[in-house]
PDB file of N, CA and C in Angstrom:
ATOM      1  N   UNK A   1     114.316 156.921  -9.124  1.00  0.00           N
ATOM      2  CA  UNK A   1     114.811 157.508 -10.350  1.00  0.00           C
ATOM      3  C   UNK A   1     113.990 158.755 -10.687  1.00  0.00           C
ATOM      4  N   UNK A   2     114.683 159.894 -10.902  1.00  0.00           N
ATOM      5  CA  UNK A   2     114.072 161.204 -11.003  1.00  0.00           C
ATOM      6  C   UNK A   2     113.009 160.918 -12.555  1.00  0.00           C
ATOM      7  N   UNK A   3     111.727 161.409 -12.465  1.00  0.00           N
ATOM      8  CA  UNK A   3     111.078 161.520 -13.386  1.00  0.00           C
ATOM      9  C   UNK A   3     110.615 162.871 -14.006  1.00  0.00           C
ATOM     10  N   UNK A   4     110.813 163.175 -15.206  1.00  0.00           N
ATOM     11  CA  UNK A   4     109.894 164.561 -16.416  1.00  0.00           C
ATOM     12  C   UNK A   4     108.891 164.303 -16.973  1.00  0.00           C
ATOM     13  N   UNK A   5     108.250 165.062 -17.024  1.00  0.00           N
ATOM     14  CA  UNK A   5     107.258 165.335 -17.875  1.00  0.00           C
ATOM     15  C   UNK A   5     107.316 166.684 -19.037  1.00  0.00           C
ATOM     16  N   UNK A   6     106.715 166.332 -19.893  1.00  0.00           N
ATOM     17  CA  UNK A   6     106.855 167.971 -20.752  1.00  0.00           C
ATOM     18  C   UNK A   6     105.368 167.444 -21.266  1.00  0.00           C
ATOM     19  N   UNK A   7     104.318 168.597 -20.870  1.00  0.00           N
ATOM     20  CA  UNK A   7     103.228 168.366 -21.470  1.00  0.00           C
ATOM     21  C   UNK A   7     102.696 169.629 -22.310  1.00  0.00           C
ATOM     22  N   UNK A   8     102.546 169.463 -23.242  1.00  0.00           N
ATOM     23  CA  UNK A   8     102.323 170.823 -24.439  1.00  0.00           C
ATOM     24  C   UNK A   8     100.717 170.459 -24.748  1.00  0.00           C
ATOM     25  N   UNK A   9     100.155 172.099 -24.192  1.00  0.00           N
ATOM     26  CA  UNK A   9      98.799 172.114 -24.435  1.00  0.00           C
ATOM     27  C   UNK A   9      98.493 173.104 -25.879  1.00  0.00           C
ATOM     28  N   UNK A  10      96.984 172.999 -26.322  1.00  0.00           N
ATOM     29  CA  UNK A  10      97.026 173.712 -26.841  1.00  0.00           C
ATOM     30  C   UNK A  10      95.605 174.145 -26.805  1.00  0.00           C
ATOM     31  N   UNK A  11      95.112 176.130 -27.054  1.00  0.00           N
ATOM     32  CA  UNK A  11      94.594 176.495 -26.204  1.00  0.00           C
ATOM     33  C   UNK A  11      93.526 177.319 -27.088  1.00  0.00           C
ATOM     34  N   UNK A  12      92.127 176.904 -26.565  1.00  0.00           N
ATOM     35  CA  UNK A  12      91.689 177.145 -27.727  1.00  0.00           C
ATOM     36  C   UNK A  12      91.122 179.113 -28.048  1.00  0.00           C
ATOM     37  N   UNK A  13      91.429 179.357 -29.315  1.00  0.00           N
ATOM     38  CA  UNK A  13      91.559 180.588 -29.608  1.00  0.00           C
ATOM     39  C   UNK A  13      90.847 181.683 -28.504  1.00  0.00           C
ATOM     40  N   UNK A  14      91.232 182.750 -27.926  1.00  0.00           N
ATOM     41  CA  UNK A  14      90.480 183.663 -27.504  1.00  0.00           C
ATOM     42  C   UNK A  14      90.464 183.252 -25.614  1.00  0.00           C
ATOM     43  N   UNK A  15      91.022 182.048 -25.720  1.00  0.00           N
ATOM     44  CA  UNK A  15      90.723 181.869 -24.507  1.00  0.00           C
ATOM     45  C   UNK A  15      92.231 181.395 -23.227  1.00  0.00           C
ATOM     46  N   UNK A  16      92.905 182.579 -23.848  1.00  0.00           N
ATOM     47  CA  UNK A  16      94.781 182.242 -23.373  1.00  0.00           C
ATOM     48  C   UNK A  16      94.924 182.915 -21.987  1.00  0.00           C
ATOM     49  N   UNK A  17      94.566 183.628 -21.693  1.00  0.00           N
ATOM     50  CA  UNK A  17      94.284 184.432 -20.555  1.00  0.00           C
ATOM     51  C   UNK A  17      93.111 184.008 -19.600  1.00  0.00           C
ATOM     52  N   UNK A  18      92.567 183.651 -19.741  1.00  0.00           N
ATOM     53  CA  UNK A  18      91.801 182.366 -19.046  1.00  0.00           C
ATOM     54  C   UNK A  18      92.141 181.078 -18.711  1.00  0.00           C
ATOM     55  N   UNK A  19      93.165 180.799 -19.417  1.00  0.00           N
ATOM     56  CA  UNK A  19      93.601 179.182 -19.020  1.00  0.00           C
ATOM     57  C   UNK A  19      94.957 179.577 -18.479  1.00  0.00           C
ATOM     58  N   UNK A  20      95.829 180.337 -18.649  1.00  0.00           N
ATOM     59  CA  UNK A  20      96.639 180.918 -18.047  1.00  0.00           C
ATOM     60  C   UNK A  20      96.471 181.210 -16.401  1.00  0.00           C
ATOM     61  N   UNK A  21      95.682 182.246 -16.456  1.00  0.00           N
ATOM     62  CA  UNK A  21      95.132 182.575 -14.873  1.00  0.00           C
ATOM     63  C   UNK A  21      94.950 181.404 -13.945  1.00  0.00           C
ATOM     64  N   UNK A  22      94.167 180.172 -14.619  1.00  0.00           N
ATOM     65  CA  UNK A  22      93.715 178.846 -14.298  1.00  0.00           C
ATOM     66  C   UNK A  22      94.888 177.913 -13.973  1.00  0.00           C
ATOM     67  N   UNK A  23      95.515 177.965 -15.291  1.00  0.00           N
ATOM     68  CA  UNK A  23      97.361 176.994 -14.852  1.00  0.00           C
ATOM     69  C   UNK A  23      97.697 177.400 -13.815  1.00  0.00           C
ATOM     70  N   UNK A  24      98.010 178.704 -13.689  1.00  0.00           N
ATOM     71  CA  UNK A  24      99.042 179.199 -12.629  1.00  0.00           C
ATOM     72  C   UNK A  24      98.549 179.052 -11.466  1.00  0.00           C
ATOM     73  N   UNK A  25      97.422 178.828 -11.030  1.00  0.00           N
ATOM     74  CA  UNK A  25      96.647 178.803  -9.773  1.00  0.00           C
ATOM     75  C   UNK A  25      97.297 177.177  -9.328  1.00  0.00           C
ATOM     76  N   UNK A  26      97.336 176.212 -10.185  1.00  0.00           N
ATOM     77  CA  UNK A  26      97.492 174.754 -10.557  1.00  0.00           C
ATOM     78  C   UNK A  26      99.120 174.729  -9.754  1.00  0.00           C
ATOM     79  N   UNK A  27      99.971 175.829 -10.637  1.00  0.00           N
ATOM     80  CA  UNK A  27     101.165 175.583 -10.826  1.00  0.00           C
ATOM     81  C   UNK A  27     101.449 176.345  -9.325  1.00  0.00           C
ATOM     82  N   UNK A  28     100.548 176.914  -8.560  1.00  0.00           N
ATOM     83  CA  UNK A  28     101.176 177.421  -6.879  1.00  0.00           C
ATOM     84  C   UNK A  28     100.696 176.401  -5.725  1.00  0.00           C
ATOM     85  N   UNK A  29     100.058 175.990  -6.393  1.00  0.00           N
ATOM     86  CA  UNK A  29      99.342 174.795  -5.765  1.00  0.00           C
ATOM     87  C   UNK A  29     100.233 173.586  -5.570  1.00  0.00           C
ATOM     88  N   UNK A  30     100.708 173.349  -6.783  1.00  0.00           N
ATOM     89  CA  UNK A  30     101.688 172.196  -6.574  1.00  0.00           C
ATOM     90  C   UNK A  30     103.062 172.183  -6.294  1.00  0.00           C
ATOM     91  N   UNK A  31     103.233 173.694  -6.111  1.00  0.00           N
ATOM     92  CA  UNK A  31     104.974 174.423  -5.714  1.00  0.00           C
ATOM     93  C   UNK A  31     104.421 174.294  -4.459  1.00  0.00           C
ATOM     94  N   UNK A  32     103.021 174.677  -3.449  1.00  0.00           N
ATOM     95  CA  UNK A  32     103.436 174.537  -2.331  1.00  0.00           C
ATOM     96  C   UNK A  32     102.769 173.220  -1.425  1.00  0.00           C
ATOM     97  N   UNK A  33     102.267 172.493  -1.979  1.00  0.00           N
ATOM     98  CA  UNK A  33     101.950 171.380  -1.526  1.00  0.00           C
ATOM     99  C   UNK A  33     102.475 169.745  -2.014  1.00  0.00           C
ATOM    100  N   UNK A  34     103.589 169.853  -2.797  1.00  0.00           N
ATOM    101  CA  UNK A  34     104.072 168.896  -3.493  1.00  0.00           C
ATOM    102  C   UNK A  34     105.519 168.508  -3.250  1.00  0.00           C
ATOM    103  N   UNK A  35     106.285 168.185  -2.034  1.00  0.00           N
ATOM    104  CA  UNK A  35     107.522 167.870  -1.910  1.00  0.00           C
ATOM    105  C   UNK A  35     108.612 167.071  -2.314  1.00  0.00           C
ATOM    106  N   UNK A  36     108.023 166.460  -2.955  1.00  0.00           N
ATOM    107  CA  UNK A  36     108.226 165.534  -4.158  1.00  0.00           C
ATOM    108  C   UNK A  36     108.740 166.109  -5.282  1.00  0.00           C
ATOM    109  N   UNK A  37     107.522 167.004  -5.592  1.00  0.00           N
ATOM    110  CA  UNK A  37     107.839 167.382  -7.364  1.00  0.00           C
ATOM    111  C   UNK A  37     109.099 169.101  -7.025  1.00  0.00           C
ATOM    112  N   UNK A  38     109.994 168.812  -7.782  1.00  0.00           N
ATOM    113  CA  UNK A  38     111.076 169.211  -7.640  1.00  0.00           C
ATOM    114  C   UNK A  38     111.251 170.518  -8.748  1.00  0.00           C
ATOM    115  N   UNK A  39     110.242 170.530  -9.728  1.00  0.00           N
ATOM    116  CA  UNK A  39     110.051 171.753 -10.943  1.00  0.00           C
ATOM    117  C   UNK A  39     108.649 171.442 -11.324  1.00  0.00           C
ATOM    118  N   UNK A  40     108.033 172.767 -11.785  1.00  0.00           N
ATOM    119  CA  UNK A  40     106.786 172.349 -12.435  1.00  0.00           C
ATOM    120  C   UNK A  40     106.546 174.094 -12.288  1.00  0.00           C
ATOM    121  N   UNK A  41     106.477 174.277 -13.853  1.00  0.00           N
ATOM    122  CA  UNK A  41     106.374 175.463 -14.456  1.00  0.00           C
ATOM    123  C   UNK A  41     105.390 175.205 -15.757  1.00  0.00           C
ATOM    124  N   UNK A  42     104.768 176.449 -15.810  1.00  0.00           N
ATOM    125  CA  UNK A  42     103.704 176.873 -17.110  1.00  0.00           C
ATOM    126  C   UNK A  42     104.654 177.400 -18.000  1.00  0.00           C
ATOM    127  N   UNK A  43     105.002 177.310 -19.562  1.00  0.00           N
ATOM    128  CA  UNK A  43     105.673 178.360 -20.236  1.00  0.00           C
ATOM    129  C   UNK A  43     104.922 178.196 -21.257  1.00  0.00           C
ATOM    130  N   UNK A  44     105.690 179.433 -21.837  1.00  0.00           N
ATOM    131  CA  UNK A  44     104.489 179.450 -23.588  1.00  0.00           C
ATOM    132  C   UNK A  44     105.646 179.388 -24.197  1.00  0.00           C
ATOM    133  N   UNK A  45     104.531 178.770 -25.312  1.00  0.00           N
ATOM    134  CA  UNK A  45     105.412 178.353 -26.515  1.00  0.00           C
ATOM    135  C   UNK A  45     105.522 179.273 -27.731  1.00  0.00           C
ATOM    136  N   UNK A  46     105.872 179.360 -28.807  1.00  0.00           N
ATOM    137  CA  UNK A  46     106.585 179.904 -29.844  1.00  0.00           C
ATOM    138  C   UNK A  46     104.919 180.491 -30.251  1.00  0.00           C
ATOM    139  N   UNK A  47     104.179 179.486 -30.536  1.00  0.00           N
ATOM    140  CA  UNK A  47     102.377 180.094 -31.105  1.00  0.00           C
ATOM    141  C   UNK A  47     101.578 180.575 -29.747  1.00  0.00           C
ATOM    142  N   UNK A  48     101.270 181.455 -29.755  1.00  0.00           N
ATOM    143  CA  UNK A  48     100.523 182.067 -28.585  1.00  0.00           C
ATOM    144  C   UNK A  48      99.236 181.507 -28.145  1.00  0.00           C
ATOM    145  N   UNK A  49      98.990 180.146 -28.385  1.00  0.00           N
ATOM    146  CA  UNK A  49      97.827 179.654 -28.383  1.00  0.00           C
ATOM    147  C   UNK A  49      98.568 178.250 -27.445  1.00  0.00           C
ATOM    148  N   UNK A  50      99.862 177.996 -27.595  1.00  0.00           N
ATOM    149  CA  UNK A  50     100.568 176.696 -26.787  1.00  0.00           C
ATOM    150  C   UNK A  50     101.475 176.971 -25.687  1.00  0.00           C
ATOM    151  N   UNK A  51     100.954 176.487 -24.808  1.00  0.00           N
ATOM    152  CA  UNK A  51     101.387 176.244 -23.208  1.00  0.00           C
ATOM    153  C   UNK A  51     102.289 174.797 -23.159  1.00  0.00           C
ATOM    154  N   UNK A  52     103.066 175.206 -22.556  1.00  0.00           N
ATOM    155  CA  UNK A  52     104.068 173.757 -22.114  1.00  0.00           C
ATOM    156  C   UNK A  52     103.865 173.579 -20.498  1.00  0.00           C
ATOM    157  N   UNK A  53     103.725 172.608 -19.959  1.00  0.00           N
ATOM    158  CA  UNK A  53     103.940 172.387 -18.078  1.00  0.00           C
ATOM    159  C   UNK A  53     105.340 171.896 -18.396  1.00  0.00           C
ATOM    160  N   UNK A  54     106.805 172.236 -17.811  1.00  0.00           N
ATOM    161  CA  UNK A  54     107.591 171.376 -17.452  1.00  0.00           C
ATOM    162  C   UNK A  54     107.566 170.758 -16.097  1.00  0.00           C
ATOM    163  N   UNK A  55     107.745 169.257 -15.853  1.00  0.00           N
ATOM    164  CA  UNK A  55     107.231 168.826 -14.140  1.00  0.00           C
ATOM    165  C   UNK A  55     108.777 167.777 -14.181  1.00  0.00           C
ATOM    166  N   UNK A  56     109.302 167.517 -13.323  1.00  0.00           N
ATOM    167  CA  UNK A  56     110.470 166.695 -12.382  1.00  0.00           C
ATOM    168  C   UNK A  56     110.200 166.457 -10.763  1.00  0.00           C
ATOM    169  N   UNK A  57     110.301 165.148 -11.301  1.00  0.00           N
ATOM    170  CA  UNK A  57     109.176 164.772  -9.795  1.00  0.00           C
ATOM    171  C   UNK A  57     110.803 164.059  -9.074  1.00  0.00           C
ATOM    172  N   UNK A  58     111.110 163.657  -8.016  1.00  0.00           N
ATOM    173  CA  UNK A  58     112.373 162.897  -7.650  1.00  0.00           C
ATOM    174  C   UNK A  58     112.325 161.466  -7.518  1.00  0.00           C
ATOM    175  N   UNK A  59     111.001 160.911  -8.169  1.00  0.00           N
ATOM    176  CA  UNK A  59     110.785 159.310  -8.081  1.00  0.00           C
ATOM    177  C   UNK A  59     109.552 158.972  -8.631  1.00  0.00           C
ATOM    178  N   UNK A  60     109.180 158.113  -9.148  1.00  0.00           N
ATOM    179  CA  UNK A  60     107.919 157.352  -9.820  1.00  0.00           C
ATOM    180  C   UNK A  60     106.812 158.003  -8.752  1.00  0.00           C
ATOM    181  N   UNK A  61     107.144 157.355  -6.973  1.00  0.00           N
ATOM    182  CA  UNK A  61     105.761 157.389  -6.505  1.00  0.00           C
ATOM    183  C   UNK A  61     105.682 159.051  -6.134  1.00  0.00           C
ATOM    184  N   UNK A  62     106.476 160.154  -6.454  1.00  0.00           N
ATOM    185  CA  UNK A  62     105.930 161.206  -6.258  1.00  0.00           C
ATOM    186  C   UNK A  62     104.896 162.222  -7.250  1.00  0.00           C
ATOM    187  N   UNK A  63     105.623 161.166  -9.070  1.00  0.00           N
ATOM    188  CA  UNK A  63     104.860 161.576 -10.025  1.00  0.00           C
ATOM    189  C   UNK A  63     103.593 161.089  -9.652  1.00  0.00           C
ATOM    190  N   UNK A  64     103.301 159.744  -9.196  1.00  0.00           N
ATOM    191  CA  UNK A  64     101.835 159.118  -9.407  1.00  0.00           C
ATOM    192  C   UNK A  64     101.159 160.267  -7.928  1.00  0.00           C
ATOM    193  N   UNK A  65     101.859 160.541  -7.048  1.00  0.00           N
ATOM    194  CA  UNK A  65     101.002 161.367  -6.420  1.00  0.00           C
ATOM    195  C   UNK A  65     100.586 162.515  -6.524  1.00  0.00           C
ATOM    196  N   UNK A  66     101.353 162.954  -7.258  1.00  0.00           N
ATOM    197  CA  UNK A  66     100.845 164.429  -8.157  1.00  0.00           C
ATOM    198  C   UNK A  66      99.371 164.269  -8.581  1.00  0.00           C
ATOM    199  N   UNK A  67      99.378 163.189  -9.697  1.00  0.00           N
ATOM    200  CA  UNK A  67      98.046 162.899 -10.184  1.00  0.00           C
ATOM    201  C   UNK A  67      97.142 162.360  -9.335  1.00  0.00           C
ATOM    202  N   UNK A  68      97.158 162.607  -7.953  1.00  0.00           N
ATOM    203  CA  UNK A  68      96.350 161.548  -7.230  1.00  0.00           C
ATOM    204  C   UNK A  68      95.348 163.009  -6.482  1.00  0.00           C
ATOM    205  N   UNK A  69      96.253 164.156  -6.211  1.00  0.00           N
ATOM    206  CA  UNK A  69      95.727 165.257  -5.402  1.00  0.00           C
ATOM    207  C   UNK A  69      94.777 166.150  -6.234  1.00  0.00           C
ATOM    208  N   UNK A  70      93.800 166.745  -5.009  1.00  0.00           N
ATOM    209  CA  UNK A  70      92.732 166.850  -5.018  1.00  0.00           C
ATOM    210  C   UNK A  70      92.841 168.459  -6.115  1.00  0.00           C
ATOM    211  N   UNK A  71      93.928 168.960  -5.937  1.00  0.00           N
ATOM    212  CA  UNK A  71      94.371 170.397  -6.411  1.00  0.00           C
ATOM    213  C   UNK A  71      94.260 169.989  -8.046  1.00  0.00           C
ATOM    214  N   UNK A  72      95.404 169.133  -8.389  1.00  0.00           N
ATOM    215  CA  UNK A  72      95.170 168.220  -9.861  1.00  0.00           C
ATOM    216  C   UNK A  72      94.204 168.000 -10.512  1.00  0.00           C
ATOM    217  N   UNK A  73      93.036 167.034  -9.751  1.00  0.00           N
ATOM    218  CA  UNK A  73      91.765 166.916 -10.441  1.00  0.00           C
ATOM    219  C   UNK A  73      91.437 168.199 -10.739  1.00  0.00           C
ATOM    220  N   UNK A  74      90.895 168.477  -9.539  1.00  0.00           N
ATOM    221  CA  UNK A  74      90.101 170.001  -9.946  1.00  0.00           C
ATOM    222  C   UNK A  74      90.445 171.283 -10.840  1.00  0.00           C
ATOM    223  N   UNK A  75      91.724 171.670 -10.730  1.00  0.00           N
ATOM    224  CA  UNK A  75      91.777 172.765 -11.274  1.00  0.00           C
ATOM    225  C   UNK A  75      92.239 172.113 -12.903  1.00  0.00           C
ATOM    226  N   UNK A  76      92.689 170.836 -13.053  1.00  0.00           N
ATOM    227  CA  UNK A  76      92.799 170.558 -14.454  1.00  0.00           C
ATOM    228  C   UNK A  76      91.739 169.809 -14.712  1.00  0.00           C
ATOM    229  N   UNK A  77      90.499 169.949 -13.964  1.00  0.00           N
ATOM    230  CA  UNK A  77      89.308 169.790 -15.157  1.00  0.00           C
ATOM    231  C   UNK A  77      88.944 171.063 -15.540  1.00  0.00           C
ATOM    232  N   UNK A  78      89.154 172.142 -14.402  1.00  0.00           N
ATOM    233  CA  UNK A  78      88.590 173.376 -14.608  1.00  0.00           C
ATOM    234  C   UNK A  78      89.547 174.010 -16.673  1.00  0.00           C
ATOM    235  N   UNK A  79      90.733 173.594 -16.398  1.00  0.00           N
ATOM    236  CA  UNK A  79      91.488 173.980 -17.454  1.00  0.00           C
ATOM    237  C   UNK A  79      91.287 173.137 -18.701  1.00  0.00           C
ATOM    238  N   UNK A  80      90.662 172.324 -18.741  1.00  0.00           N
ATOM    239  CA  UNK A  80      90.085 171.553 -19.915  1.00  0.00           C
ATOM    240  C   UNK A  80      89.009 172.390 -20.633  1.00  0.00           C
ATOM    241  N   UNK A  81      88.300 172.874 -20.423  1.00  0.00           N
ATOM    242  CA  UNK A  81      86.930 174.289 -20.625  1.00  0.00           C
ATOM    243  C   UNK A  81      87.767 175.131 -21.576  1.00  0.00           C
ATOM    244  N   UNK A  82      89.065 175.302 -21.278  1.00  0.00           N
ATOM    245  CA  UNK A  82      89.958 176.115 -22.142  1.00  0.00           C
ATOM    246  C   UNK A  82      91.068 175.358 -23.092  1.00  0.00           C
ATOM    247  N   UNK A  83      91.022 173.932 -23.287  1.00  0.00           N
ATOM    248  CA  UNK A  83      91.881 173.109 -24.414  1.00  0.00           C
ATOM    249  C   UNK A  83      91.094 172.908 -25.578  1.00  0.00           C
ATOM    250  N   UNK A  84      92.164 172.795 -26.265  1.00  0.00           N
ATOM    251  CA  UNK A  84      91.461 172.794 -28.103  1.00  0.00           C
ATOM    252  C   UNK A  84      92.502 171.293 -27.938  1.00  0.00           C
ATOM    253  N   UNK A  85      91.863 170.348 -27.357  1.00  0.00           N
ATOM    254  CA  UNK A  85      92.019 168.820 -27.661  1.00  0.00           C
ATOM    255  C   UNK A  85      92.589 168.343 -26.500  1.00  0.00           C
ATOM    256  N   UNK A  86      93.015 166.950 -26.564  1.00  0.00           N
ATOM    257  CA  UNK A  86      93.327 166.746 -25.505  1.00  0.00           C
ATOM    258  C   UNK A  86      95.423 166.989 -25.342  1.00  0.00           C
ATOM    259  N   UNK A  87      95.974 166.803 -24.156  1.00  0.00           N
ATOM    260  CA  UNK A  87      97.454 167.553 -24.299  1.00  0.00           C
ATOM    261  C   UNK A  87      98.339 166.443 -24.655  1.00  0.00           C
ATOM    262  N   UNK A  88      99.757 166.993 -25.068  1.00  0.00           N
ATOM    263  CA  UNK A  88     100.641 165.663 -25.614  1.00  0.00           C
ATOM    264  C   UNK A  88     101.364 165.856 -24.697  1.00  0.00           C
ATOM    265  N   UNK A  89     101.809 164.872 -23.753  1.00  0.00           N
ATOM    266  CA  UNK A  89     102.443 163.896 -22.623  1.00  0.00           C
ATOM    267  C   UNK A  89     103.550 163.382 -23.376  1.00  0.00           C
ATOM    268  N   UNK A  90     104.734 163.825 -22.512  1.00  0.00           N
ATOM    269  CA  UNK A  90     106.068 163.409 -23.011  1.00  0.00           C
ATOM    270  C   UNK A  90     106.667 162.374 -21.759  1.00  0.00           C
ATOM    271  N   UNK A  91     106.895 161.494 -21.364  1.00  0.00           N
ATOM    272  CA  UNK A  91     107.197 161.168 -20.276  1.00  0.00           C
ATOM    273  C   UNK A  91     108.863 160.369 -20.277  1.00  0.00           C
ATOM    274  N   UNK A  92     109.610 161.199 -19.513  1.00  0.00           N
ATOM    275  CA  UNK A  92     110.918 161.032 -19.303  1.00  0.00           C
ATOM    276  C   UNK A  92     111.128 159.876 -17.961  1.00  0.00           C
ATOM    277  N   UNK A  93     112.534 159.354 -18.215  1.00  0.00           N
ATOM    278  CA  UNK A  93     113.598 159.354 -17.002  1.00  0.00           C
ATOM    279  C   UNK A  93     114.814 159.703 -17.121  1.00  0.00           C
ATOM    280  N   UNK A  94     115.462 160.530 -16.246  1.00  0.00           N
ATOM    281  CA  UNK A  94     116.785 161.113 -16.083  1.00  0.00           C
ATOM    282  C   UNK A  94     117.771 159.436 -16.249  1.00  0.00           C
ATOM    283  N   UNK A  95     118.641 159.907 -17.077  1.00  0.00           N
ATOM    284  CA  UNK A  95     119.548 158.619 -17.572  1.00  0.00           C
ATOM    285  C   UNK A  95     120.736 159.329 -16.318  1.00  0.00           C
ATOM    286  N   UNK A  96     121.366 158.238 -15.953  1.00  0.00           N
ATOM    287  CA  UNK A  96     122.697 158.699 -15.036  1.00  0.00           C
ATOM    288  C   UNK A  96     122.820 159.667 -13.981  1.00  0.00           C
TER     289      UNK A  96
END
């Protein structure tokens, strides 16, 4: 069963262009090593301080392997240095 995520960060002042540079490194990383995950984009949100990830993985065990790779840990601890808290996790399944 196809799985989403929508995770909305938020970023702490002065430091958007830094965590930006940092996501996107995240977000080529997992476009080219992730066959599984089927979307997974950085966008900004309406306040220039909030980042959204949208992610669609094509099954449970491709989401849990997302979080398992070595690209994941690292570059989203590196992007924590730049959160003003921790992020809100929306977690979907495609109905039908």
């Amino acid at each position: 069963m196809i799985q989403s995520i929508v995770a909305t960060i938020k970023v702490k002042a002065g430091q958007e262009a830094a965590f930006e540079a940092t996501a996107l490194r995240l977000v080529a990383a997992v476009n080219a090593n992730e066959p599984g995950c089927m979307l997974y984009t950085l966008n900004k949100g309406e306040d220039p301080s909030t980042y959204v990830f949208m992610e669609r993985y094509k099954d449970e065990d491709a989401m849990k392997a997302h979080r398992g790779m070595d690209h994941f840990k690292t570059i989203g601890r590196e992007m924590g240095a730049f959160m003003d808290g921790p992020p809100s996790v929306l977690r979907m399944q495609q109905v039908g």
